[in-house]
C-alpha atoms as a PDB file:
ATOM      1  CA  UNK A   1     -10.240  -9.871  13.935  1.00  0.00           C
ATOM      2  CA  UNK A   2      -7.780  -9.185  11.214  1.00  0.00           C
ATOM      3  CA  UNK A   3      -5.837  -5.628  11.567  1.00  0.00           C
ATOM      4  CA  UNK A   4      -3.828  -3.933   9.128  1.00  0.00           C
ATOM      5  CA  UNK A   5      -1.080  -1.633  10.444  1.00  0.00           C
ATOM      6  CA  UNK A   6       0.928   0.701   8.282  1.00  0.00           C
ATOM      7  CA  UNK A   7       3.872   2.387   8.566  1.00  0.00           C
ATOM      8  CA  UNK A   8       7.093   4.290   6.886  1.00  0.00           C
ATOM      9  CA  UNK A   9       5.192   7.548   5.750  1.00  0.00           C
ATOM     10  CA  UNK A  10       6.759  11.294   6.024  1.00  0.00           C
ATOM     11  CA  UNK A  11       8.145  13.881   4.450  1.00  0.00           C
ATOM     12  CA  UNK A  12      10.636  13.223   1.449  1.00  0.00           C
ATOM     13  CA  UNK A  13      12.144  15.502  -0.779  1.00  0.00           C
ATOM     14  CA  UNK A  14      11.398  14.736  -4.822  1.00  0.00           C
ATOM     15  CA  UNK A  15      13.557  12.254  -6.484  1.00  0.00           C
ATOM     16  CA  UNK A  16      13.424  10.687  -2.967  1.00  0.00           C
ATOM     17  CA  UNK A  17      12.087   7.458  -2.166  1.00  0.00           C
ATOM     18  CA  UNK A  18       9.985   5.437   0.993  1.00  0.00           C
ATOM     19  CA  UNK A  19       9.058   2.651   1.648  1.00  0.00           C
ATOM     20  CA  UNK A  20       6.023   1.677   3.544  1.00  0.00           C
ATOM     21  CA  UNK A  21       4.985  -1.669   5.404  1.00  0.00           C
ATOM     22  CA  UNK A  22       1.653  -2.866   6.311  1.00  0.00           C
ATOM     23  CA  UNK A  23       1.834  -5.372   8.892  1.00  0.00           C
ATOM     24  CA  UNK A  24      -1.268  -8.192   9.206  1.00  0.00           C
ATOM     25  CA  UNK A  25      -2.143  -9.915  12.139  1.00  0.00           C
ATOM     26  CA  UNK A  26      -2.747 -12.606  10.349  1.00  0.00           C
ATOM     27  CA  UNK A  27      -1.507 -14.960   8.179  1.00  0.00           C
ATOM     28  CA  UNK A  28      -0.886 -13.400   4.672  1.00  0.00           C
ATOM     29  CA  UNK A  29      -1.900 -16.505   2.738  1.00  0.00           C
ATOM     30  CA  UNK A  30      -5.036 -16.117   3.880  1.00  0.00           C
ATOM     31  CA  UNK A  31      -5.563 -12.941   2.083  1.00  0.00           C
ATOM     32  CA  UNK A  32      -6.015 -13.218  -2.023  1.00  0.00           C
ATOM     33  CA  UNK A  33      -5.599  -9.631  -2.831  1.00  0.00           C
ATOM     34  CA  UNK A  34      -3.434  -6.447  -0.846  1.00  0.00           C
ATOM     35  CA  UNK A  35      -3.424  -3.182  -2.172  1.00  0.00           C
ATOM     36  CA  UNK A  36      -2.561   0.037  -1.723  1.00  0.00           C
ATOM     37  CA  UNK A  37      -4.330   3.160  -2.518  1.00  0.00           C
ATOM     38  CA  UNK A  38      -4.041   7.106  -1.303  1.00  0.00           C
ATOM     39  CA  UNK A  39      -6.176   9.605  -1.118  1.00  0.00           C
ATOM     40  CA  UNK A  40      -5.922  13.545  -1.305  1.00  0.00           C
ATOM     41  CA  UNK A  41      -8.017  15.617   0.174  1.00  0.00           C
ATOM     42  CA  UNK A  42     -11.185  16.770  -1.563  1.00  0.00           C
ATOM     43  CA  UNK A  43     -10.367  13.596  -3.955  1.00  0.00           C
ATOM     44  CA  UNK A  44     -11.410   9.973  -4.010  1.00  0.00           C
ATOM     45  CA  UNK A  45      -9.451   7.225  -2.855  1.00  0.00           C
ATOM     46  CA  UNK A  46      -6.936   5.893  -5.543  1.00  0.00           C
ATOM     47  CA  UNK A  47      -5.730   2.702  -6.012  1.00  0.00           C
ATOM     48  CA  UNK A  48      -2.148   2.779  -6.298  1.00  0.00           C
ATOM     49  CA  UNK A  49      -1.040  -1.053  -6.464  1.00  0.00           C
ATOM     50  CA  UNK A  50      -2.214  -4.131  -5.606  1.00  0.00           C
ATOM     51  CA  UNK A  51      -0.715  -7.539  -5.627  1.00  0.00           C
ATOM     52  CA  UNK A  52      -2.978 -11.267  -5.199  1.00  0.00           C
ATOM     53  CA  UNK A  53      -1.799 -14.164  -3.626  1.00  0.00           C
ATOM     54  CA  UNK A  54      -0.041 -15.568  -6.597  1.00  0.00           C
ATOM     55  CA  UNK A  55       2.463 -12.880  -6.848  1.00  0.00           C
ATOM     56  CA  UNK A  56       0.623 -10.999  -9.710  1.00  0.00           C
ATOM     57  CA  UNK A  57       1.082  -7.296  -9.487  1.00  0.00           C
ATOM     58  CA  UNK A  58      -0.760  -4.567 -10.752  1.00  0.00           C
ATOM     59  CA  UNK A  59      -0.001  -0.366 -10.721  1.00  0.00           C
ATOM     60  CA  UNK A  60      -1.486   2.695 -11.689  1.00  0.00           C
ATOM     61  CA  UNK A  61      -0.407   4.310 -14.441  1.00  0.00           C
ATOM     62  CA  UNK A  62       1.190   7.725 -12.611  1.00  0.00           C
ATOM     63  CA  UNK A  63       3.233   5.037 -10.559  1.00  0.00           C
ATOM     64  CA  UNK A  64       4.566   2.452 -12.909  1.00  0.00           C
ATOM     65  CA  UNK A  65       8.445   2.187 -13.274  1.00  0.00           C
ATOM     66  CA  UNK A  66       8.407   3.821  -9.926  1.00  0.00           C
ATOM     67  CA  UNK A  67       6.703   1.879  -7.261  1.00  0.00           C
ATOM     68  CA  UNK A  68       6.768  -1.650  -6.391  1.00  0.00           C
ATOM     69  CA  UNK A  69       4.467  -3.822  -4.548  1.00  0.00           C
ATOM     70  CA  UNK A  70       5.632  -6.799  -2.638  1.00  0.00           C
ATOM     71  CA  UNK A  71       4.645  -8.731  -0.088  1.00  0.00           C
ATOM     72  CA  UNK A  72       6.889 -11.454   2.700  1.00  0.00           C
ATOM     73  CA  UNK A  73       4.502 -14.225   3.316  1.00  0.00           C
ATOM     74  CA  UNK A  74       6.465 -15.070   6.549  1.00  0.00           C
ATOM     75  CA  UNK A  75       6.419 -11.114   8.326  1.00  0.00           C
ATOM     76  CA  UNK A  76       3.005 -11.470   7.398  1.00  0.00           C
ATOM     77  CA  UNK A  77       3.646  -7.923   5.952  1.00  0.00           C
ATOM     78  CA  UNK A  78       3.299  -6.067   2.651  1.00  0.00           C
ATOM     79  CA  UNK A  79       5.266  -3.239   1.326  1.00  0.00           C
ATOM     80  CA  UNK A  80       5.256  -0.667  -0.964  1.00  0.00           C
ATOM     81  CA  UNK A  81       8.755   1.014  -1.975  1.00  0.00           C
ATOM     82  CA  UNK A  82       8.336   4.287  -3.617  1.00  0.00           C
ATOM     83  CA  UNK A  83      11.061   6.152  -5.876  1.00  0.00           C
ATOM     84  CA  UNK A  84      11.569   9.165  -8.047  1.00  0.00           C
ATOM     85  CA  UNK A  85       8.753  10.724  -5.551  1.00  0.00           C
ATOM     86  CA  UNK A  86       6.842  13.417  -7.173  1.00  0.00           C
ATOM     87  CA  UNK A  87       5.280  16.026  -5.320  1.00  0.00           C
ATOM     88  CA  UNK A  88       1.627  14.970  -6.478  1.00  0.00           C
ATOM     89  CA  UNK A  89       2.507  11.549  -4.987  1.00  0.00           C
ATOM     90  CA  UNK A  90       1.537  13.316  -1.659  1.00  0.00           C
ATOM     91  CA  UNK A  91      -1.579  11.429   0.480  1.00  0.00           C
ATOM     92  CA  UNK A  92      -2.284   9.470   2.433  1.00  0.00           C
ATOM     93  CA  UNK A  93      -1.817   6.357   2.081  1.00  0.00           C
ATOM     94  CA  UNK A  94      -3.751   3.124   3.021  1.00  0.00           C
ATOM     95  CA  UNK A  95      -3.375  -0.428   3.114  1.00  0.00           C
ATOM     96  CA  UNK A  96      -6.171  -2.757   2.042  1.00  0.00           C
ATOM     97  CA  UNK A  97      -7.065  -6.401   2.175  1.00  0.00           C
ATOM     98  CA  UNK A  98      -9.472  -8.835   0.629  1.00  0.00           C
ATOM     99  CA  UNK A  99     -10.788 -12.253   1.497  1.00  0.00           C
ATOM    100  CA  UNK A 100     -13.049 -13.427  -1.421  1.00  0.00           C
ATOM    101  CA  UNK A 101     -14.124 -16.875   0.752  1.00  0.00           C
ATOM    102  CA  UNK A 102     -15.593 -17.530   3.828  1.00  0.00           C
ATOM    103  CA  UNK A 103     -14.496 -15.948   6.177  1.00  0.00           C
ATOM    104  CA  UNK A 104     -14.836 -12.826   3.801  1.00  0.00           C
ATOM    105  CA  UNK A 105     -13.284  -9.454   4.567  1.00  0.00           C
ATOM    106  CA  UNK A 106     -12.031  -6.476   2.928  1.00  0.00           C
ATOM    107  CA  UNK A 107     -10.167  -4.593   5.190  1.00  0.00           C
ATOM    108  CA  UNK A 108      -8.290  -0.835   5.367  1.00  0.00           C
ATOM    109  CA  UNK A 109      -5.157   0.389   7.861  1.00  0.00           C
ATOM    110  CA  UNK A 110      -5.072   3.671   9.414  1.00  0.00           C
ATOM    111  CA  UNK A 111      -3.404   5.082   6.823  1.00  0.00           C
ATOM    112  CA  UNK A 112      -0.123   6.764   6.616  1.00  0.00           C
ATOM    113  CA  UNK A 113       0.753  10.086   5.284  1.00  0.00           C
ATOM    114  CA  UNK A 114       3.579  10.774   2.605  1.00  0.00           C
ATOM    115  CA  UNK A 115       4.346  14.755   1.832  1.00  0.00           C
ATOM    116  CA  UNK A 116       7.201  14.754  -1.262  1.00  0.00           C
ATOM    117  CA  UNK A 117       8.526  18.414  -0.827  1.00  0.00           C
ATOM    118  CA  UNK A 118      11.515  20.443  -1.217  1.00  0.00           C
END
């Protein structure tokens, strides 16, 4: 079974950056789609990023020019590097992954927390 494990969350002071990893045990280029979203609580889930198989990336709005999605097809691992940190950047943050054909999957990581305080 395919398992997502993140890490590189904590606390950061603003302007400051992180950068977090989500390991696969699998094969990335058998995944078409990673992403990364957070969630607050007593919010939904927000997608922050996501990036396909090709290399395409996408962000949301509140993180473009300051977050980049990436992925290294041989650690098998994905990453998300965070700058200019804002404090309403804190959540937690999880790692997903999607399958489209057979075998399907859409899977989710533990999640990692980020806190951007002074």
């Amino acid at each position: 079974q395919v398992q997502l494990v993140e890490s590189g969350g904590g606390l950061v002071q603003p302007g400051g950056s992180l950068k977090l990893s989500c390991a696969a045990s699998v094969s990335i280029f058998s995944i078409d789609l990673m992403r990364w979203y957070r969630q607050v609580p007593g919010k939904e889930r927000e997608l922050v990023a996501h990036i396909s198989s090709g290399g395409d990336t996408n962000y949301a709005d509140s993180v473009k020019g300051r977050f980049t999605i990436s992925r290294d097809n041989v650690k098998n691992t994905e990453f998300l590097q965070m700058n200019s940190l804002k404090a309403e950047d804190t959540a937690v943050y999880y790692c997903n992954a999607v399958r489209f054909s057979i075998p399907r999957f859409n899977l989710w990581g533990q999640g990692t927390p980020v806190t951007v305080s002074s």
